[in-house]
C-alpha atoms as a PDB file:
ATOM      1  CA  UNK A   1      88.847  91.915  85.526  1.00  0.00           C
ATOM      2  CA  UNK A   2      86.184  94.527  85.398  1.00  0.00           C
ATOM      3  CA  UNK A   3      84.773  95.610  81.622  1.00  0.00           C
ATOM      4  CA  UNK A   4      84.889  98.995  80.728  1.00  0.00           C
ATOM      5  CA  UNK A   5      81.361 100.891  80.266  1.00  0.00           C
ATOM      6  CA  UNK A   6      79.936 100.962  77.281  1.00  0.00           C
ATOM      7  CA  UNK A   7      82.455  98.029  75.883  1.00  0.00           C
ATOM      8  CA  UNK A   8      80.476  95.779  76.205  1.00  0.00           C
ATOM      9  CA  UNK A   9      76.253  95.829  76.578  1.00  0.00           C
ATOM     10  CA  UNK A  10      75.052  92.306  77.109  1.00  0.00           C
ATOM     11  CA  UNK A  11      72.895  91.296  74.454  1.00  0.00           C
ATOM     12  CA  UNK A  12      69.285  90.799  75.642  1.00  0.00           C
ATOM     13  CA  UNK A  13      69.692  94.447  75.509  1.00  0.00           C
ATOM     14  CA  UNK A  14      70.934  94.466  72.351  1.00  0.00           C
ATOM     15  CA  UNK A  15      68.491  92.272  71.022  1.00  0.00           C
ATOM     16  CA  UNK A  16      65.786  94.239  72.038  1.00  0.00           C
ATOM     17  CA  UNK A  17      66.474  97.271  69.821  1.00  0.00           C
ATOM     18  CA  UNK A  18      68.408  96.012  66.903  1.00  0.00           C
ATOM     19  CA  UNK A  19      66.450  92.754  66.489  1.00  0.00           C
ATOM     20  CA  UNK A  20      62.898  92.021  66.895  1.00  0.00           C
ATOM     21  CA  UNK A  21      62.172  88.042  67.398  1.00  0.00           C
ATOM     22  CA  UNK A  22      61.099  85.980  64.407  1.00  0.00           C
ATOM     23  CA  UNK A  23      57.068  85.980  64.041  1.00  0.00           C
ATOM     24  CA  UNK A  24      55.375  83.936  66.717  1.00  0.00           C
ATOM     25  CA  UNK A  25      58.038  84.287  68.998  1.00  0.00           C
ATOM     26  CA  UNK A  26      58.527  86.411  71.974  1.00  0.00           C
ATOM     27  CA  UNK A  27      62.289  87.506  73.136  1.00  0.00           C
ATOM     28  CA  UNK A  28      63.139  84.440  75.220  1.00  0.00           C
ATOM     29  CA  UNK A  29      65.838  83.816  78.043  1.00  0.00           C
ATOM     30  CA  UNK A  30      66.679  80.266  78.588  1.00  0.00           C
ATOM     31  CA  UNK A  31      68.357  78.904  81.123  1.00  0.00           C
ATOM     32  CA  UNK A  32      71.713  79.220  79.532  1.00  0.00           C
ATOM     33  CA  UNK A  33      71.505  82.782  78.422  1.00  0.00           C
ATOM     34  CA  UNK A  34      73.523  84.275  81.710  1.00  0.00           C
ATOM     35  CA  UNK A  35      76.044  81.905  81.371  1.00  0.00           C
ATOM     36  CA  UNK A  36      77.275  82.836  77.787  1.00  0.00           C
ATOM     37  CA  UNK A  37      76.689  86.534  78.505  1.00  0.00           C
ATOM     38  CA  UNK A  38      79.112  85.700  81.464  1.00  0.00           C
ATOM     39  CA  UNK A  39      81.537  83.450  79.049  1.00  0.00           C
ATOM     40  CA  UNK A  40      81.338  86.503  76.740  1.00  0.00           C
ATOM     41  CA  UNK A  41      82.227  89.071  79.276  1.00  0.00           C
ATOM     42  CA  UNK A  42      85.455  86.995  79.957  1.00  0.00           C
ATOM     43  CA  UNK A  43      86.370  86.612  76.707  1.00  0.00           C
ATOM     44  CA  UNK A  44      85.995  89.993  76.163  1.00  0.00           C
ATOM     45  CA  UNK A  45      88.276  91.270  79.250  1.00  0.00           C
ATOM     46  CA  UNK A  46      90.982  88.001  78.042  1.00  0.00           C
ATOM     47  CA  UNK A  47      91.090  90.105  74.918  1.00  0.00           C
ATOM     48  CA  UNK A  48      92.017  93.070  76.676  1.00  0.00           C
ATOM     49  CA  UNK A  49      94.522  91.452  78.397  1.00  0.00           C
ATOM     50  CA  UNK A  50      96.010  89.995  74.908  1.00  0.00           C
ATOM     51  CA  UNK A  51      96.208  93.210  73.390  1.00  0.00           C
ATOM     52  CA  UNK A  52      98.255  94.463  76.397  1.00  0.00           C
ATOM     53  CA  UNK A  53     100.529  91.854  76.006  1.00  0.00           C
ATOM     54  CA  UNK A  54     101.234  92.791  72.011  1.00  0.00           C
ATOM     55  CA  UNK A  55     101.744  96.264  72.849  1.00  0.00           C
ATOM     56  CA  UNK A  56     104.220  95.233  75.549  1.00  0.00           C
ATOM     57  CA  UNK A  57     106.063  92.962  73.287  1.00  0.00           C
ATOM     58  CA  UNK A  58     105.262  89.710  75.157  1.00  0.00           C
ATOM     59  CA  UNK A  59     106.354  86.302  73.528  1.00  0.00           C
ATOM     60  CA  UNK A  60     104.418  85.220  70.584  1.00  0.00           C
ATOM     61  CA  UNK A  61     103.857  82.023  71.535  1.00  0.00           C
ATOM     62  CA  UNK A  62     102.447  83.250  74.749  1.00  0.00           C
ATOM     63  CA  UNK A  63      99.655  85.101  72.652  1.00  0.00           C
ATOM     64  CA  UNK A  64      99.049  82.719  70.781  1.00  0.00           C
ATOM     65  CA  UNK A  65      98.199  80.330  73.512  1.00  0.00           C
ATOM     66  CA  UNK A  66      96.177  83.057  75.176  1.00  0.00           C
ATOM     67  CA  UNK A  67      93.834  83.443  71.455  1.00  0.00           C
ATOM     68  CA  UNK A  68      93.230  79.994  71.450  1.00  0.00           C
ATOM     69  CA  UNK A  69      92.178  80.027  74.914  1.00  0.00           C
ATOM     70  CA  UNK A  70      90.221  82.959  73.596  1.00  0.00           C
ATOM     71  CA  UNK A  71      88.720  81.370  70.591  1.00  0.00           C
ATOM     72  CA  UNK A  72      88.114  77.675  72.534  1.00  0.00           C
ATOM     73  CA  UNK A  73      85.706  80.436  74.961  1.00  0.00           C
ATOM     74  CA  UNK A  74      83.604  81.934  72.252  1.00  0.00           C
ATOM     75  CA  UNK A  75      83.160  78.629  70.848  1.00  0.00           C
ATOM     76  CA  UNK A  76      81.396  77.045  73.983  1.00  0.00           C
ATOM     77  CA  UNK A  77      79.324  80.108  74.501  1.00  0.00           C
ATOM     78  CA  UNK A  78      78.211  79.673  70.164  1.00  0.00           C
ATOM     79  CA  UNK A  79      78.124  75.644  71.492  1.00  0.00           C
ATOM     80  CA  UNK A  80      76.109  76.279  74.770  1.00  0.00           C
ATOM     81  CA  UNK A  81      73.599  78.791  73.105  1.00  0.00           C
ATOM     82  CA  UNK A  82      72.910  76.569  69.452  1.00  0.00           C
ATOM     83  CA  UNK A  83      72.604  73.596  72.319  1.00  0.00           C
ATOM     84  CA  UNK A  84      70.252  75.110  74.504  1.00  0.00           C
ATOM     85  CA  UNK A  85      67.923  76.835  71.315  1.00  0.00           C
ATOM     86  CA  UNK A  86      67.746  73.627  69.324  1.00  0.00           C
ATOM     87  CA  UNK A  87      66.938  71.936  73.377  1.00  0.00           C
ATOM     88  CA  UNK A  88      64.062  74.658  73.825  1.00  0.00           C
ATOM     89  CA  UNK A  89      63.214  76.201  70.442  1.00  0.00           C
ATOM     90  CA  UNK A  90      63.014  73.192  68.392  1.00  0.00           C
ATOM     91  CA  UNK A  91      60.580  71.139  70.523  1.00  0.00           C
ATOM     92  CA  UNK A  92      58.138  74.608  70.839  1.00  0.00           C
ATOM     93  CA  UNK A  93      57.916  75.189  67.374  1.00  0.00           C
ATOM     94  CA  UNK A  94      57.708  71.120  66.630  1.00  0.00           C
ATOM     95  CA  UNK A  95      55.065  70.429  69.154  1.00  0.00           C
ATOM     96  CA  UNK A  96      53.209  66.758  69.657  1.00  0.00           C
ATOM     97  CA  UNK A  97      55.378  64.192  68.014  1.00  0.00           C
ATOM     98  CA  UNK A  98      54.774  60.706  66.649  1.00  0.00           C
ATOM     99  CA  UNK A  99      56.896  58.066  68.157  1.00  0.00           C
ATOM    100  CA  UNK A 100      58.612  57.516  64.630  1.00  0.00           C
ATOM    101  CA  UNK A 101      58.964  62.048  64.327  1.00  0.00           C
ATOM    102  CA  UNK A 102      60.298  61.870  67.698  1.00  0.00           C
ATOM    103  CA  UNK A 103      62.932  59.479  67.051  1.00  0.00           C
ATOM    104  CA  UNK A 104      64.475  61.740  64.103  1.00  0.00           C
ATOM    105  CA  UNK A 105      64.095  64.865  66.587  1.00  0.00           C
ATOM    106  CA  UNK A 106      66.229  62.929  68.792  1.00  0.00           C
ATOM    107  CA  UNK A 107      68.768  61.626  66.162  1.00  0.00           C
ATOM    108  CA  UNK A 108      68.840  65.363  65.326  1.00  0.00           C
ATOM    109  CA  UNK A 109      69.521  66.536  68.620  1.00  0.00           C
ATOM    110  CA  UNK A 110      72.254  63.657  69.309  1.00  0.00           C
ATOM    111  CA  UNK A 111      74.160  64.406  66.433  1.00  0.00           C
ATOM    112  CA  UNK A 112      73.707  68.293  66.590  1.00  0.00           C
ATOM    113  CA  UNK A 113      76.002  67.750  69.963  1.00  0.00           C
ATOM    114  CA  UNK A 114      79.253  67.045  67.701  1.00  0.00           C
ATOM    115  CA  UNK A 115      78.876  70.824  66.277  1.00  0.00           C
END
C-alpha cells in the first residue's frame, strides 16, 4: 500500500531540521536506519487500513488483532533502532576498553537485548 504525500516524511529528514545531533556527534545512518523507516512506513499504511475498517464497522475483535499487529511493529522498529545505537553509539563514545570495562559493556549490551 502506497503512503500518501506529505503523511509521512521519513525521519533523517526530519531530523535534520527539527533536531540537531548531540555535541560531538554528526547525524549518523547505521545500518539499520532503512529498515525501521521501512517498518514505519508499514505501520503507518496498517493504520490506514485499521481506520478503514472502524469506519466500515468491521468486527472488533478483528481491529483489535490488527493494533496489536500494529503495536508488536512499532515496537521492533523502537527494538531494532535502541539495538543498533547502543551496538554503534555506545562503543564510539566509550572507546579503548580494559578487559574488566569491556566485560560490563558486554553484560550491558546482553541484557539491554531483553528491552
Amino acid at each position: 500500500m502506497a503512503i500518501p504525500d506529505g503523511l509521512w516524511d521519513p525521519p533523517m529528514s526530519a531530523a535534520k531540521t527539527a533536531h540537531a545531533p548531540a555535541p560531538g556527534h554528526d547525524a549518523v545512518t547505521h545500518r539499520t536506519h532503512k529498515d525501521v523507516v521501512n517498518r514505519l512506513r508499514r505501520a503507518t499504511g496498517h493504520l490506514q487500513t485499521i481506520g478503514g475498517m472502524i469506519e466500515s464497522g468491521r468486527d472488533c475483535a478483528d481491529i483489535a488483532q490488527q493494533l496489536h499487529a500494529v503495536i508488536r511493529a512499532l515496537e521492533e522498529a523502537k527494538s531494532t533502532l535502541i539495538h543498533d545505537h547502543i551496538e554503534h553509539c555506545l562503543e564510539e563514545a566509550i572507546g579503548p576498553t580494559s578487559r574488566d570495562q569491556r566485560a560490563t559493556i558486554d553484560g550491558f549490551k546482553k541484557i539491554s537485548r531483553y528491552l
